[in-house]
C-alpha atoms as a PDB file:
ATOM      1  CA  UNK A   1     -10.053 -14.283  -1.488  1.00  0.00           C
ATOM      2  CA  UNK A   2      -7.589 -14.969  -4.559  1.00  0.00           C
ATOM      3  CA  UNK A   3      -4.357 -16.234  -4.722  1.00  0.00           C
ATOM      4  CA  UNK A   4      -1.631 -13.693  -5.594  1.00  0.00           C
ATOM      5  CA  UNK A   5      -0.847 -15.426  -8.974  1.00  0.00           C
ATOM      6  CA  UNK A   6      -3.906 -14.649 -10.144  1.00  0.00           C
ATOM      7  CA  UNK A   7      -3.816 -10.998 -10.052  1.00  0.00           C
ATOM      8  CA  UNK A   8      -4.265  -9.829 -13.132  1.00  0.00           C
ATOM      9  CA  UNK A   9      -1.520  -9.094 -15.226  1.00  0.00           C
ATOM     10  CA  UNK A  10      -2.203  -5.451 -16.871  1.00  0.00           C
ATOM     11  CA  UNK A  11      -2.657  -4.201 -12.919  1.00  0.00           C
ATOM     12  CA  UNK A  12      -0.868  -6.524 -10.473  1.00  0.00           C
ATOM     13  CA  UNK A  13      -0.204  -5.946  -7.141  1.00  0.00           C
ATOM     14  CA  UNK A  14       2.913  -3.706  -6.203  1.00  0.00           C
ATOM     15  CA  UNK A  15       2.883  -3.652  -2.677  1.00  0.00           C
ATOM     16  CA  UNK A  16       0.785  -3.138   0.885  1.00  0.00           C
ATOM     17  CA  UNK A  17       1.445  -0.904   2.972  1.00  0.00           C
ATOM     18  CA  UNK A  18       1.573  -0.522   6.740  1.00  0.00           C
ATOM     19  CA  UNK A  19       1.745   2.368   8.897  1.00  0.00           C
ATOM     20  CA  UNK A  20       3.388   3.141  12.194  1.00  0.00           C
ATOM     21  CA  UNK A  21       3.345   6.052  14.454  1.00  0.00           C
ATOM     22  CA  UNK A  22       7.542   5.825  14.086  1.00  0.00           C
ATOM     23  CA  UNK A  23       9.667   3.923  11.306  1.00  0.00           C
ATOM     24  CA  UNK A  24      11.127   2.072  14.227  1.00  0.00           C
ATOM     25  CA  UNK A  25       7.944   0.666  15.696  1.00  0.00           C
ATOM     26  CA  UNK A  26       6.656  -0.153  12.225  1.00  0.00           C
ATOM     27  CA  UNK A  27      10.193  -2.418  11.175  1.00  0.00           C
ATOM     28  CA  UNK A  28       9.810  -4.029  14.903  1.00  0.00           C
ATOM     29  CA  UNK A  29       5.985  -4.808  14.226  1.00  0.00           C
ATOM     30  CA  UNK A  30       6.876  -6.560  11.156  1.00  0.00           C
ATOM     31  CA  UNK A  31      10.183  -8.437  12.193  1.00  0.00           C
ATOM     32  CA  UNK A  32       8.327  -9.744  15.279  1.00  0.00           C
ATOM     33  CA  UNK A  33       5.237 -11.039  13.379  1.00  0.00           C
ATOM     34  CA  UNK A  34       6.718 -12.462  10.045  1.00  0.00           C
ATOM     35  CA  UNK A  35       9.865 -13.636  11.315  1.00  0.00           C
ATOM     36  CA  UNK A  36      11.875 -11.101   8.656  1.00  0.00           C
ATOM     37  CA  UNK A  37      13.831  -7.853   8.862  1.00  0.00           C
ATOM     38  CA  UNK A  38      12.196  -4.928   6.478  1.00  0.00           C
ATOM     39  CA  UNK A  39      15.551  -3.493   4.836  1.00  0.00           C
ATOM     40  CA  UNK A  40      16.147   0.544   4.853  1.00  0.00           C
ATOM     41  CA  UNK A  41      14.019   2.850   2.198  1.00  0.00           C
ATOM     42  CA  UNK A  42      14.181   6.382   1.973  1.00  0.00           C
ATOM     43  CA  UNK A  43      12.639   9.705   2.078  1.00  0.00           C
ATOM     44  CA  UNK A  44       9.394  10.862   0.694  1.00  0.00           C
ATOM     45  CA  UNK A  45      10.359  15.012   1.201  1.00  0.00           C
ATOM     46  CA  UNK A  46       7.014  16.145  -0.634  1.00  0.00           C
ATOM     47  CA  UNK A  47       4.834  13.760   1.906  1.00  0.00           C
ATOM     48  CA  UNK A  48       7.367  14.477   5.129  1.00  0.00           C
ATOM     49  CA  UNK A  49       7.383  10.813   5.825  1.00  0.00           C
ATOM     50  CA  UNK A  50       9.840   7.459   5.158  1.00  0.00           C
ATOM     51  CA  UNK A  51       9.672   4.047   4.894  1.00  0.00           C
ATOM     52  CA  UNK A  52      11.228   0.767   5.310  1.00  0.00           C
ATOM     53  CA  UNK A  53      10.172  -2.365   2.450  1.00  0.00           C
ATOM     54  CA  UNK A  54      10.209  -5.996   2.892  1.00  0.00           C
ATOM     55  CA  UNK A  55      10.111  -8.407  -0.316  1.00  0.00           C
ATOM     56  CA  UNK A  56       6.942 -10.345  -0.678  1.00  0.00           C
ATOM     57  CA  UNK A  57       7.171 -12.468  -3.682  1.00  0.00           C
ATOM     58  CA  UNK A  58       8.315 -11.787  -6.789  1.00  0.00           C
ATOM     59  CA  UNK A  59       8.041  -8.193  -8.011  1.00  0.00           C
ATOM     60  CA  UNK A  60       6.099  -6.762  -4.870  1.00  0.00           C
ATOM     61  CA  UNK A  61       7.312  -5.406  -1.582  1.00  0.00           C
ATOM     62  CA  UNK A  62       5.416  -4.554   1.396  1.00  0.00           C
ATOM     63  CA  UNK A  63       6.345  -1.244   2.423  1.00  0.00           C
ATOM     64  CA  UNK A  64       6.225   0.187   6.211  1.00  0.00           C
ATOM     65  CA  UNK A  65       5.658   4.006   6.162  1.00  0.00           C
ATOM     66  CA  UNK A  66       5.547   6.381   8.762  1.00  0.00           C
ATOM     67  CA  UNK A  67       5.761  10.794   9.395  1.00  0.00           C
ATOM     68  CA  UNK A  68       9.582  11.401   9.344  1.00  0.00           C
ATOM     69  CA  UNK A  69       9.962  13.741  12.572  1.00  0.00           C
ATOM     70  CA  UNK A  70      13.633  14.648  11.078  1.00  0.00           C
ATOM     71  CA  UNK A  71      11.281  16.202   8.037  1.00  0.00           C
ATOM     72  CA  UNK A  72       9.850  19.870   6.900  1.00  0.00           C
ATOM     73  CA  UNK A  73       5.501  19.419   7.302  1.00  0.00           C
ATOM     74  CA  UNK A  74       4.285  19.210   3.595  1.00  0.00           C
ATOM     75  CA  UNK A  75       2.448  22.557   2.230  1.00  0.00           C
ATOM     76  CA  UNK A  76      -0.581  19.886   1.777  1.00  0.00           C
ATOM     77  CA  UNK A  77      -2.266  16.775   3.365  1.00  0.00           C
ATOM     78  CA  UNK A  78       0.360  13.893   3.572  1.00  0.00           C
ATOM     79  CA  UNK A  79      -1.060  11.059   1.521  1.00  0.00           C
ATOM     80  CA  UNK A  80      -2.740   7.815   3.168  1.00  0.00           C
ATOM     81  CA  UNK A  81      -4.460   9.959   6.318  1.00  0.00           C
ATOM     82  CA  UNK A  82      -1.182   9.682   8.080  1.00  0.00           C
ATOM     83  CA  UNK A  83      -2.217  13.670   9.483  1.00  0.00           C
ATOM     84  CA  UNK A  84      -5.959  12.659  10.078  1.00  0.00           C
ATOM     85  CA  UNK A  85      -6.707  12.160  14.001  1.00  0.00           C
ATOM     86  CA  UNK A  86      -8.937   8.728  13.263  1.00  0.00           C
ATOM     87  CA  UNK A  87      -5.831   6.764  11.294  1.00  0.00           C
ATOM     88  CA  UNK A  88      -3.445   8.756  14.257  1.00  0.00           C
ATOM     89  CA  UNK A  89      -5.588   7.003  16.935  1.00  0.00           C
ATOM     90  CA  UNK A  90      -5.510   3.514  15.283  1.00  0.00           C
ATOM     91  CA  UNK A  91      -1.885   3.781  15.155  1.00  0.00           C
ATOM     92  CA  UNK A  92      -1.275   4.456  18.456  1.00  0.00           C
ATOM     93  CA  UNK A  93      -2.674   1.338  19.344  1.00  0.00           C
ATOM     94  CA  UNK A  94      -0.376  -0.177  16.809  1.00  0.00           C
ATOM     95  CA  UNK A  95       0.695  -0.643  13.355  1.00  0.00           C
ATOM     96  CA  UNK A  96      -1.536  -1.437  10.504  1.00  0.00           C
ATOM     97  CA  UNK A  97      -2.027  -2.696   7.177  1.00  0.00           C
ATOM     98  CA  UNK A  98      -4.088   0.555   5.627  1.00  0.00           C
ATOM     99  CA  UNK A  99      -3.415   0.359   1.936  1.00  0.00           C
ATOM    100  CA  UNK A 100      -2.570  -1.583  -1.031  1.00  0.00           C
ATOM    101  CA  UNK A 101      -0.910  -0.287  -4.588  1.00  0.00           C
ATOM    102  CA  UNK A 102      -0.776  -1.655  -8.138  1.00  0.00           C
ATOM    103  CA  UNK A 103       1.377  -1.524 -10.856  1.00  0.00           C
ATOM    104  CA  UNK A 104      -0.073   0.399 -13.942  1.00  0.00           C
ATOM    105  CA  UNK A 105       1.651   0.478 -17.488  1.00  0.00           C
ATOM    106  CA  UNK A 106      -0.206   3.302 -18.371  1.00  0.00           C
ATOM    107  CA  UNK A 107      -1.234   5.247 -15.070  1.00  0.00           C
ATOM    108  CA  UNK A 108      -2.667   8.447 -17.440  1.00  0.00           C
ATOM    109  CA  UNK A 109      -5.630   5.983 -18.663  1.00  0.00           C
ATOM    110  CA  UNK A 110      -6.181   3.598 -15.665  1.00  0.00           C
ATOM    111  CA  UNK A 111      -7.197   6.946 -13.572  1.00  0.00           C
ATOM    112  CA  UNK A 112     -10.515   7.267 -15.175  1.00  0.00           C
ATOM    113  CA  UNK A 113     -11.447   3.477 -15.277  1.00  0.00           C
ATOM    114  CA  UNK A 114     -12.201   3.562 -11.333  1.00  0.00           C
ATOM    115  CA  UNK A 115     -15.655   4.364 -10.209  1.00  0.00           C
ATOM    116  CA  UNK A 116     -14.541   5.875  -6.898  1.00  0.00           C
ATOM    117  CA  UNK A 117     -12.192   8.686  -7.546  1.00  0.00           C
ATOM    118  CA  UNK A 118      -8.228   7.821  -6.795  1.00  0.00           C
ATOM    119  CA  UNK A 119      -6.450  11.209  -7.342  1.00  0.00           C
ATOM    120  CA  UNK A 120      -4.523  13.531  -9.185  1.00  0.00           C
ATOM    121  CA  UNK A 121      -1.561  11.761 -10.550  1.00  0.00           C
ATOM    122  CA  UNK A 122       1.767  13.610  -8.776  1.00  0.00           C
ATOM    123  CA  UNK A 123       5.662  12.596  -9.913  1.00  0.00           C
ATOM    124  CA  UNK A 124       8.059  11.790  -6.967  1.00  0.00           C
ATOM    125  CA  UNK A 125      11.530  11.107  -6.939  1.00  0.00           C
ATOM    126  CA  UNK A 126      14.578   9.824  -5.127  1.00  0.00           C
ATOM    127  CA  UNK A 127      17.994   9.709  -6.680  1.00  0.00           C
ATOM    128  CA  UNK A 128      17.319   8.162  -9.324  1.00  0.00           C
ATOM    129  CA  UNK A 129      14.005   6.598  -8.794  1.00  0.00           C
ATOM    130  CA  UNK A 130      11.401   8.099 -10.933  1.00  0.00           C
ATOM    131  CA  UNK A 131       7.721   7.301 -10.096  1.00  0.00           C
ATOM    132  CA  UNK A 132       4.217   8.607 -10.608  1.00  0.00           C
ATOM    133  CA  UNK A 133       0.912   7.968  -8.535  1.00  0.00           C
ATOM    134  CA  UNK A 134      -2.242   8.786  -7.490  1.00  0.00           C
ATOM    135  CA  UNK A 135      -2.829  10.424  -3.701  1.00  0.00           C
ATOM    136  CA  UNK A 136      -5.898  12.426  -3.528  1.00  0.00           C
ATOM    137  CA  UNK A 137      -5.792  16.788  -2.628  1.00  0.00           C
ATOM    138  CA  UNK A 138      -6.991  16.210   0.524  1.00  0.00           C
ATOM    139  CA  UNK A 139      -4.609  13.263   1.381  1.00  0.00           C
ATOM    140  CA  UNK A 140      -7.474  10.168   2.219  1.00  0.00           C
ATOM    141  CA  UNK A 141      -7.203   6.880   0.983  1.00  0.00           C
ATOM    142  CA  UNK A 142      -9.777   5.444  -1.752  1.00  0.00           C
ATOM    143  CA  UNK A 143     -12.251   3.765   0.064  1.00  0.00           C
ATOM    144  CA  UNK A 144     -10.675   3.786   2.757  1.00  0.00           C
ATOM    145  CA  UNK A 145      -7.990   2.121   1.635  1.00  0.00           C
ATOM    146  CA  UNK A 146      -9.857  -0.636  -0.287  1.00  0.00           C
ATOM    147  CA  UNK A 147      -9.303   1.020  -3.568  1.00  0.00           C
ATOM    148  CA  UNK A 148      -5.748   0.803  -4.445  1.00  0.00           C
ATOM    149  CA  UNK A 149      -3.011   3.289  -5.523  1.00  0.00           C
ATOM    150  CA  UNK A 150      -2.055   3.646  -8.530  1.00  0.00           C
ATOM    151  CA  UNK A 151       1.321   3.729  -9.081  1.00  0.00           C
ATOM    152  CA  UNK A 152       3.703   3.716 -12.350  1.00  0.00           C
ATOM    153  CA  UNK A 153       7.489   3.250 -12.329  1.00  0.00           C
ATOM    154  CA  UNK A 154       9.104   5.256 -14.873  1.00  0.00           C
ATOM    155  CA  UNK A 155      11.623   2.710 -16.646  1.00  0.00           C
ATOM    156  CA  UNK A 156      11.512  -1.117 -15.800  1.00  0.00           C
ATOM    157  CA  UNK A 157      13.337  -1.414 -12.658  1.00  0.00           C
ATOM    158  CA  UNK A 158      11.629  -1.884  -9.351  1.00  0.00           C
ATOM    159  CA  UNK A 159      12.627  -2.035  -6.070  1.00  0.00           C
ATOM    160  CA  UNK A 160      11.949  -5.810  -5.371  1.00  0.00           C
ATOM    161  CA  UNK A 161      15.265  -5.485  -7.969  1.00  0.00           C
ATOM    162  CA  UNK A 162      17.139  -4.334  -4.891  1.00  0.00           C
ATOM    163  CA  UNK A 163      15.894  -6.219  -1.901  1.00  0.00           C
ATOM    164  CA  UNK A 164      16.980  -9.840  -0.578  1.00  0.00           C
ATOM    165  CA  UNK A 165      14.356 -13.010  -0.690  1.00  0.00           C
ATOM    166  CA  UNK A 166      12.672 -12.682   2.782  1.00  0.00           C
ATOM    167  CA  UNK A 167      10.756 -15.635   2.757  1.00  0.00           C
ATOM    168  CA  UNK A 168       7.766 -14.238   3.010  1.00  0.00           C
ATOM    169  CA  UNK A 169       5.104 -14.044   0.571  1.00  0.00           C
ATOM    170  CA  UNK A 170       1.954 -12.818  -0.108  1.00  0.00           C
ATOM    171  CA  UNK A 171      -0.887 -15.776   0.347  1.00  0.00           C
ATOM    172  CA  UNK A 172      -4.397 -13.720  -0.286  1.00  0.00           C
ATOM    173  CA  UNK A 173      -5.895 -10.412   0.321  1.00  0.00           C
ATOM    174  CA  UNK A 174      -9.355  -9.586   1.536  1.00  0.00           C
ATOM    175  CA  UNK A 175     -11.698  -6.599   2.893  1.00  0.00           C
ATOM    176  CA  UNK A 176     -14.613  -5.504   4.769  1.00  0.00           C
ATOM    177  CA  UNK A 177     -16.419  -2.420   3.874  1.00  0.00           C
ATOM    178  CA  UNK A 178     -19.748  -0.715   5.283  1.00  0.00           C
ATOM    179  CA  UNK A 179     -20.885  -0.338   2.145  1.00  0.00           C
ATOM    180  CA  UNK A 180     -19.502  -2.576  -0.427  1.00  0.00           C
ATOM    181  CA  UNK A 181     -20.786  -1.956  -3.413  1.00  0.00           C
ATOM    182  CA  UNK A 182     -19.073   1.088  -4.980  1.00  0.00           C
ATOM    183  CA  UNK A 183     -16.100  -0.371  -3.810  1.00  0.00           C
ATOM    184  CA  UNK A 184     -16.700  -3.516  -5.839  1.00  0.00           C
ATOM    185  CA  UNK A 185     -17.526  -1.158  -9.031  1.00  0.00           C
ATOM    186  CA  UNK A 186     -14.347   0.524  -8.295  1.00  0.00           C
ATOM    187  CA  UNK A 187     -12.607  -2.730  -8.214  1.00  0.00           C
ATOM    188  CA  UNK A 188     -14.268  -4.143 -11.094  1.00  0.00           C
ATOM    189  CA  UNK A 189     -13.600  -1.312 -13.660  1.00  0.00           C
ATOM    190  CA  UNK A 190      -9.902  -1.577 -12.405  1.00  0.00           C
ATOM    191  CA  UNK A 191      -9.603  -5.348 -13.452  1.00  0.00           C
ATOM    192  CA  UNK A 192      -9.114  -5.968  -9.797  1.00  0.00           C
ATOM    193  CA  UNK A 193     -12.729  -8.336  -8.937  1.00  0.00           C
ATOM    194  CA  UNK A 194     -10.626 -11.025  -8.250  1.00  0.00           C
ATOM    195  CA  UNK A 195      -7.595  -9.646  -6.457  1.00  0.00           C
ATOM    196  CA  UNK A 196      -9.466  -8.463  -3.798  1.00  0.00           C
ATOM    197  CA  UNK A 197     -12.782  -9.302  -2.551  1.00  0.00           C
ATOM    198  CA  UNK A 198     -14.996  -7.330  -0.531  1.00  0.00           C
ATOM    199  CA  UNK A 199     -17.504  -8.238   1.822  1.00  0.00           C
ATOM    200  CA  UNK A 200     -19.662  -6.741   4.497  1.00  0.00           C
ATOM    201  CA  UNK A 201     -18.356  -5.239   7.592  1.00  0.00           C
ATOM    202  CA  UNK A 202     -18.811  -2.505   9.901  1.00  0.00           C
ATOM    203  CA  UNK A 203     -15.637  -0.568   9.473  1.00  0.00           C
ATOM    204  CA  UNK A 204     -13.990  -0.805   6.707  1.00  0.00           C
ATOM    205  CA  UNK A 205     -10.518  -3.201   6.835  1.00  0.00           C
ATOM    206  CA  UNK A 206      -7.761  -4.525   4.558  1.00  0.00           C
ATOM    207  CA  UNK A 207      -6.250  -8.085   5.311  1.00  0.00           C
ATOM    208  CA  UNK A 208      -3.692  -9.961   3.928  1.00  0.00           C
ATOM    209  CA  UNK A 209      -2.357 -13.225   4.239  1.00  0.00           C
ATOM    210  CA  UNK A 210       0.972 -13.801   4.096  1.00  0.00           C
ATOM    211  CA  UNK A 211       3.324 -17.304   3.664  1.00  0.00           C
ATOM    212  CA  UNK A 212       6.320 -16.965   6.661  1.00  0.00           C
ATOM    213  CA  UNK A 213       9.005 -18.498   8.210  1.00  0.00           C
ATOM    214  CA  UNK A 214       6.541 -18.531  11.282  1.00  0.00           C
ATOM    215  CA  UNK A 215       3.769 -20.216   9.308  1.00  0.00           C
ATOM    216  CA  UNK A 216       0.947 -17.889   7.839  1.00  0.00           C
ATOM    217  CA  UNK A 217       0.262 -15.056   9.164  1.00  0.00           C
ATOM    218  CA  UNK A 218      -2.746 -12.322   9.125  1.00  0.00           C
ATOM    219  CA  UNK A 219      -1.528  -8.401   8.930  1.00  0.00           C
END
């Protein structure tokens, strides 16, 4: 495990992300267990699903996501495995942490550095929010979600710019993968060894430790 300030610099840490069967659920989940109310996002219309964010420390956010029931179905997979029965299942029993993004400076070369593939780099956009990231065709996450996003900002604001101290922040991150191996590679052509390290486990599983007003807390 490694302490957020050590996340190197070229690639740090964006945000996490947690998913909810409903927006609502998600923002309760998080107010109720970190002591701190997730402010409003927006719309993803290309992915048919919204989200709520919640500061975590300097310039990275942990954003709650869920399907927007008010939205048009995408033409393709929504991104993350929100449409895939096993994630669905999971959620129902509650909210999760199932992903993790990082910042890139240059998104065009830090797609072929990983070892596991991350996805075809698609542009989204909100008002005036320009971004660009990976999501793979079919919509699954990286390794289950132990490979991160990538994800590139197109000028230098950020939406930490536009959310209030929470008093959280992020402590550590961790994983557990069936087979770990290729998802270390993946990790360790990214720069990312030390940001998060993966051990042994029979499903695979993203923690993080986070710094509260309730005293740290495990998502």
């Amino acid at each position: 495990m490694i302490s957020r300030h050590r996340i190197p610099a070229e690639l740090p840490l964006d945000h996490l992300i947690v998913a909810a069967t409903t927006l609502d659920a998600g923002v309760d989940w998080i107010r109720d267990r970190l002591g701190a109310s997730p402010q409003p996002g927006g719309k993803h219309v290309a992915m048919g699903t919204h989200n709520a964010l919640l500061r975590i420390g300097g310039r990275a956010y942990l954003e709650i996501i869920a399907i927007d029931p008010a939205a048009k179905a995408p033409l393709r997979p929504r991104w993350m495995d929100l449409d895939e029965p096993p994630l669905r299942a999971t959620l129902a029993e509650g909210p999760a942490l199932i992903a993790w993004a990082v910042r890139s400076r240059d998104i065009d070369n830090d797609v072929g550095r990983s070892a596991i593939d991350v996805g075809t780099i698609i542009p989204m956009q909100r008002d005036d929010w320009r971004w660009r990231l990976t999501v793979p065709d079919d919509g699954h996450r990286p390794g289950r979600g132990l490979v991160p996003i990538l994800i590139e900002w197109a000028d230098r604001r950020h939406p930490t710019d536009n959310l209030p101290p929470s008093g959280v922040e992020l402590v550590t991150m961790a994983g557990e993968h069936p087979e770990p191996a290729p998802i270390r590679e993946a990790l360790l052509r990214l720069g990312l060894s030390d940001t998060l390290k993966v051990t042994y486990g029979r499903a695979p599983r993203l923690a993080a430790m986070l710094r509260t007003p309730r005293g740290v807390i495990a998502l």
